[in-house]
C-alpha atoms as a PDB file:
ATOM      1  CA  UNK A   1      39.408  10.027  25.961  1.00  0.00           C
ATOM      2  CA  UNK A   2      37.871  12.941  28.559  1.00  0.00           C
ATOM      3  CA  UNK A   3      33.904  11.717  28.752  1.00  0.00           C
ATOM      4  CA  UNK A   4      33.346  15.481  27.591  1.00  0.00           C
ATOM      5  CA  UNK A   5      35.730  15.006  24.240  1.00  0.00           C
ATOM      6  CA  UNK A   6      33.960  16.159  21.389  1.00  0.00           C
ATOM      7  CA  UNK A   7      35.198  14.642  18.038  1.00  0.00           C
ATOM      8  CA  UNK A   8      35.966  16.437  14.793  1.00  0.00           C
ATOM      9  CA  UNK A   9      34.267  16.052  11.558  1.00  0.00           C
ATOM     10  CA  UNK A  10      36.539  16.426   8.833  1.00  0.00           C
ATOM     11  CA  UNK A  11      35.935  16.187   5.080  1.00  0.00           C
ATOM     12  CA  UNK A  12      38.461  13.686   4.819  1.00  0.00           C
ATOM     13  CA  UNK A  13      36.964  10.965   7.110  1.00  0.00           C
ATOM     14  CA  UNK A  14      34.101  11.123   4.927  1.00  0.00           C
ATOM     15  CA  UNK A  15      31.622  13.001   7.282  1.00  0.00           C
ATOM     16  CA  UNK A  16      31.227  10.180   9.673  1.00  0.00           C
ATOM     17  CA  UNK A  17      29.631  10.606  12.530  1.00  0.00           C
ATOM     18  CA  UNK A  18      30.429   9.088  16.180  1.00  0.00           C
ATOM     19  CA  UNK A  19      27.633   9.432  18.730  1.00  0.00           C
ATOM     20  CA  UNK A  20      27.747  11.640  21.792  1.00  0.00           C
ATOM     21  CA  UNK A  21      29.990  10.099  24.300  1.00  0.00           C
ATOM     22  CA  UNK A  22      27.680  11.469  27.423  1.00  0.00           C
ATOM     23  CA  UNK A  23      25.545   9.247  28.870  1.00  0.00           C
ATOM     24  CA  UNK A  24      21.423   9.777  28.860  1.00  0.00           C
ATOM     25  CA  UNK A  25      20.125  12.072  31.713  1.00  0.00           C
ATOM     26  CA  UNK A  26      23.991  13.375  32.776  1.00  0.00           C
ATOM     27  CA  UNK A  27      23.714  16.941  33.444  1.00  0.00           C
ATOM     28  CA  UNK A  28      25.633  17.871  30.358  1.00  0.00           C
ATOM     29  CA  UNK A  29      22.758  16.505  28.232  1.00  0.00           C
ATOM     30  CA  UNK A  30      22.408  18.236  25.065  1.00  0.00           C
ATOM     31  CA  UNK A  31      18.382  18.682  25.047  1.00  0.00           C
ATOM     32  CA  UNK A  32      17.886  21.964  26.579  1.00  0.00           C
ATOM     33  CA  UNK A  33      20.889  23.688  24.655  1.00  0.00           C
ATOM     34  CA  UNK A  34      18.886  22.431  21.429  1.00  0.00           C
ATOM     35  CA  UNK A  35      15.664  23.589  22.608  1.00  0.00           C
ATOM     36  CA  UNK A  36      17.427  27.099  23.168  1.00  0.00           C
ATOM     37  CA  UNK A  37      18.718  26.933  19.803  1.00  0.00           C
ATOM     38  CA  UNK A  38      15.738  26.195  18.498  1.00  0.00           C
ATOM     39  CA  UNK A  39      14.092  28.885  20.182  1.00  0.00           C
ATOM     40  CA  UNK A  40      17.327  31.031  19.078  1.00  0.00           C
ATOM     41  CA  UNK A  41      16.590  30.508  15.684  1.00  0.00           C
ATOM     42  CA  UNK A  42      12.695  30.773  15.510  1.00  0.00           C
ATOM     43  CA  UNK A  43      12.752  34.326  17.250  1.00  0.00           C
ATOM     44  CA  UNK A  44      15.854  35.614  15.992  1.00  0.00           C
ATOM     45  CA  UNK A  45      17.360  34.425  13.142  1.00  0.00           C
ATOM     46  CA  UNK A  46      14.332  33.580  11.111  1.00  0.00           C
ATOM     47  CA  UNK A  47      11.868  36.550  12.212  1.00  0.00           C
ATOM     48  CA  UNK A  48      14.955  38.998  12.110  1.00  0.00           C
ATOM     49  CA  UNK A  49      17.660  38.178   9.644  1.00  0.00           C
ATOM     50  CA  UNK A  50      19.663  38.077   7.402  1.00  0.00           C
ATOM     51  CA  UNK A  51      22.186  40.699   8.562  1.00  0.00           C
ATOM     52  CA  UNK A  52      24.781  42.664   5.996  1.00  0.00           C
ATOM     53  CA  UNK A  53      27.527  42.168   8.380  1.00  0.00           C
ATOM     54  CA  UNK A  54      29.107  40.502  11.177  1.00  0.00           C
ATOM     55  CA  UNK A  55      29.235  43.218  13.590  1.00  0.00           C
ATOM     56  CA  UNK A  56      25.110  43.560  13.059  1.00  0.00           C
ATOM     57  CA  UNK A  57      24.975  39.438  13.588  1.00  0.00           C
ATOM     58  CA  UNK A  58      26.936  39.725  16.976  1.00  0.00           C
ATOM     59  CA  UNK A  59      24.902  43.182  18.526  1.00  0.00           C
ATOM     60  CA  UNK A  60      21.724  41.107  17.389  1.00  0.00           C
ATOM     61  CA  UNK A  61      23.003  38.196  19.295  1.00  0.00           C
ATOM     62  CA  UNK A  62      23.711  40.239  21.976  1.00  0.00           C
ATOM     63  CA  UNK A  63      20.407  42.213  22.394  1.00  0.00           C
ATOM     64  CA  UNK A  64      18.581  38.391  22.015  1.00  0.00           C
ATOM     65  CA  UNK A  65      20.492  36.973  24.655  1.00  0.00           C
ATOM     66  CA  UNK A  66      19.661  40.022  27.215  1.00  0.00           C
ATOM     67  CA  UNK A  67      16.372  40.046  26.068  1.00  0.00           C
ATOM     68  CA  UNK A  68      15.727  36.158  26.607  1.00  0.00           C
ATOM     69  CA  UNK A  69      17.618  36.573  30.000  1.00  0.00           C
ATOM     70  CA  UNK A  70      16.826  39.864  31.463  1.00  0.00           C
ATOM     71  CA  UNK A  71      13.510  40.878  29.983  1.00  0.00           C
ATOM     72  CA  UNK A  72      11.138  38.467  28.466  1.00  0.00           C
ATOM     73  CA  UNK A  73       8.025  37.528  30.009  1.00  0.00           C
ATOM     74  CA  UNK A  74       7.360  34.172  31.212  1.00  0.00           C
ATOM     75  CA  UNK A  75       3.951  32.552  31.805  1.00  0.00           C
ATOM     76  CA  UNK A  76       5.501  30.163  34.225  1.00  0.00           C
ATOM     77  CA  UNK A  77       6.212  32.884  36.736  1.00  0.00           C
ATOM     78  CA  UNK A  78       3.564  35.382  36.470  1.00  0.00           C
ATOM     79  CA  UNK A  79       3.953  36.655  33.475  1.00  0.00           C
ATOM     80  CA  UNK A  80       7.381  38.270  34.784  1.00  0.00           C
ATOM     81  CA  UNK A  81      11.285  38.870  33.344  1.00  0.00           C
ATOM     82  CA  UNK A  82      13.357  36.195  34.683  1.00  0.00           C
ATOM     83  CA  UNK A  83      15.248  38.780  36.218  1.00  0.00           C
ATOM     84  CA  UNK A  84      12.618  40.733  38.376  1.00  0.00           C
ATOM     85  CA  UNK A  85      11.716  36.658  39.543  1.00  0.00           C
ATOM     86  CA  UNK A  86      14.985  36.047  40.514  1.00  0.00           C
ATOM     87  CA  UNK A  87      15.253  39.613  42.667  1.00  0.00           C
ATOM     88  CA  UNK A  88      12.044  38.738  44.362  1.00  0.00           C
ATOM     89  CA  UNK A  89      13.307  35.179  45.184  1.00  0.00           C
ATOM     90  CA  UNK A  90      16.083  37.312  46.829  1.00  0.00           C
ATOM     91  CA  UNK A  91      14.172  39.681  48.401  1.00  0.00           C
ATOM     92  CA  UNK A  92      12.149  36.611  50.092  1.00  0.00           C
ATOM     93  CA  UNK A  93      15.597  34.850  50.809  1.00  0.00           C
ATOM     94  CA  UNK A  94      16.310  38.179  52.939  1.00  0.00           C
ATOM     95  CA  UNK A  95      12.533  38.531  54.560  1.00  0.00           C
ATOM     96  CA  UNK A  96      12.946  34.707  56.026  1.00  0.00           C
ATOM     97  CA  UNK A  97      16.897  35.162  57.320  1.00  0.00           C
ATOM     98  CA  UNK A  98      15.434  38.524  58.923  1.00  0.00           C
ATOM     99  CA  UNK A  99      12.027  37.150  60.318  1.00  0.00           C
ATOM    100  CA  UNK A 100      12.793  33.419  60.642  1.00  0.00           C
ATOM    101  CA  UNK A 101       9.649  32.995  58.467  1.00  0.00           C
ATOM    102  CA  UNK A 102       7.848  33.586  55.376  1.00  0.00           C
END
């Protein structure tokens, strides 16, 4: 079985279980995708929905997800979007290849 397997639940089997088959602290570790989720579902689905249809569901996913990555502020770097943090990191990657310092 690939380490990365998942198993199916079925009715059948009786809803059993099996525990993850990654190890603790592997990169693929499942804690920050469930801390996004929950984050997904506090400022989404539970401030925001219910939606009458699917294609409302997906362009509300859609605007979350460029919201969360393009556009929200975040204490942790100034009170910036992720996005204008990452241009200046790249803007600062140019200055020191230019200069040969910060």
């Amino acid at each position: 079985m690939d380490r990365n397997q998942s198993v199916v639940v079925t009715p059948r089997d009786g809803g059993g279980l099996a525990p993850s088959i990654d190890t603790v602290g592997d990169s693929d570790d499942n804690a920050m995708a469930e801390a996004l989720n929950g984050t997904f579902k506090a400022e989404l689905v539970t401030l925001h929905g219910p939606w009458r249809t699917r294609r409302q569901l997906e362009l509300a996913i859609v605007e979350w997800i460029d919201w969360f990555n393009y556009r929200r502020l975040r204490s942790e770097i100034r009170d910036i979007p992720p996005a204008e943090q990452e241009s200046n990191w790249y803007r600062q990657q140019d200055l020191v290849a230019t200069t040969g310092n910060l």
